[in-house]
Protein backbone atom coordinates (compact mmCIF):
# COMPACT_ATOMS: atom_id res chain seq x y z
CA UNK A 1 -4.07 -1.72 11.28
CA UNK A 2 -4.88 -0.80 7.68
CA UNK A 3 -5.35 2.65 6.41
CA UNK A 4 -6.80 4.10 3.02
CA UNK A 5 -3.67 5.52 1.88
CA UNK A 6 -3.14 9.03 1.53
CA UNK A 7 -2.17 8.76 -2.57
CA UNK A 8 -5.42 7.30 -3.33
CA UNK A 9 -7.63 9.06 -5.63
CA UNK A 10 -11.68 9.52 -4.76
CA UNK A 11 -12.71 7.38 -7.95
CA UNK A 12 -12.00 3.52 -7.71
CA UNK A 13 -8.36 3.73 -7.41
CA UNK A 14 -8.13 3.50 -3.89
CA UNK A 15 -5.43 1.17 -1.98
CA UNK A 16 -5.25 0.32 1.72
CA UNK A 17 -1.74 0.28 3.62
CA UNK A 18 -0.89 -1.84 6.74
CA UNK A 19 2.75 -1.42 7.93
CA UNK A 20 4.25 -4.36 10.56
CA UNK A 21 7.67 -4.38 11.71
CA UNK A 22 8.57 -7.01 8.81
CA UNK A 23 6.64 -5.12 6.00
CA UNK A 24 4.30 -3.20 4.57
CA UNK A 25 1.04 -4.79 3.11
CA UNK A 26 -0.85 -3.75 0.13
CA UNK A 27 -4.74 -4.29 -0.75
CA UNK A 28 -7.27 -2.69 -3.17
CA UNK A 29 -10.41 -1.35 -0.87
CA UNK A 30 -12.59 -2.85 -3.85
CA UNK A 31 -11.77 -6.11 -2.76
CA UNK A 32 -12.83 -5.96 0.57
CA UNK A 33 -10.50 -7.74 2.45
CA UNK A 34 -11.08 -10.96 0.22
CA UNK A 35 -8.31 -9.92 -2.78
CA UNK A 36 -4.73 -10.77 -3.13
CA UNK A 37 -2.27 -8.92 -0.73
CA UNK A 38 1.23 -8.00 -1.57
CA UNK A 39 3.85 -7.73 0.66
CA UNK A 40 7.29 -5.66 0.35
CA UNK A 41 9.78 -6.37 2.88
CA UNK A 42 10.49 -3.20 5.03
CA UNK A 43 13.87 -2.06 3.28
CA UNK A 44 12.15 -2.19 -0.27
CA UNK A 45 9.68 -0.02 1.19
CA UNK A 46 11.55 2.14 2.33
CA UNK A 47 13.66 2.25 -0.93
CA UNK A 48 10.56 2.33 -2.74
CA UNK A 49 9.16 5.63 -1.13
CA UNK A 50 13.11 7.23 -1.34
CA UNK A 51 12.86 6.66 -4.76
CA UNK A 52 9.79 9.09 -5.25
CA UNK A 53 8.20 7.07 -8.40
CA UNK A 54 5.30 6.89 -6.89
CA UNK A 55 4.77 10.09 -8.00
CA UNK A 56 4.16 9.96 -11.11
């Protein structure tokens, strides 16, 4: 199930989120379900999160 994800920003910088057992799916909400979708395996995830970049 996607989800607007909690980071996103009320302008236009909005992402939605879909996590599977595999991976966890990445879309801009402009797009509508019609854009390009990337995909990190799980363990990058996971990683990626850990890391706390994302913060910036």
């Amino acid at each position: 199930m996607w989800y607007k994800s909690s980071r996103s920003d009320g302008g236009n910088a909005c992402v939605e989120v879909c996590h599977t057992a595999a991976a966890t799916l990445v879309r801009d909400t402009k797009d509508n379900g019609r854009g390009p979708i990337l995909e990190f395996p799980a363990d990058v995830w996971t990683d990626f999160i850990d890391s706390g970049i994302w913060k910036c």
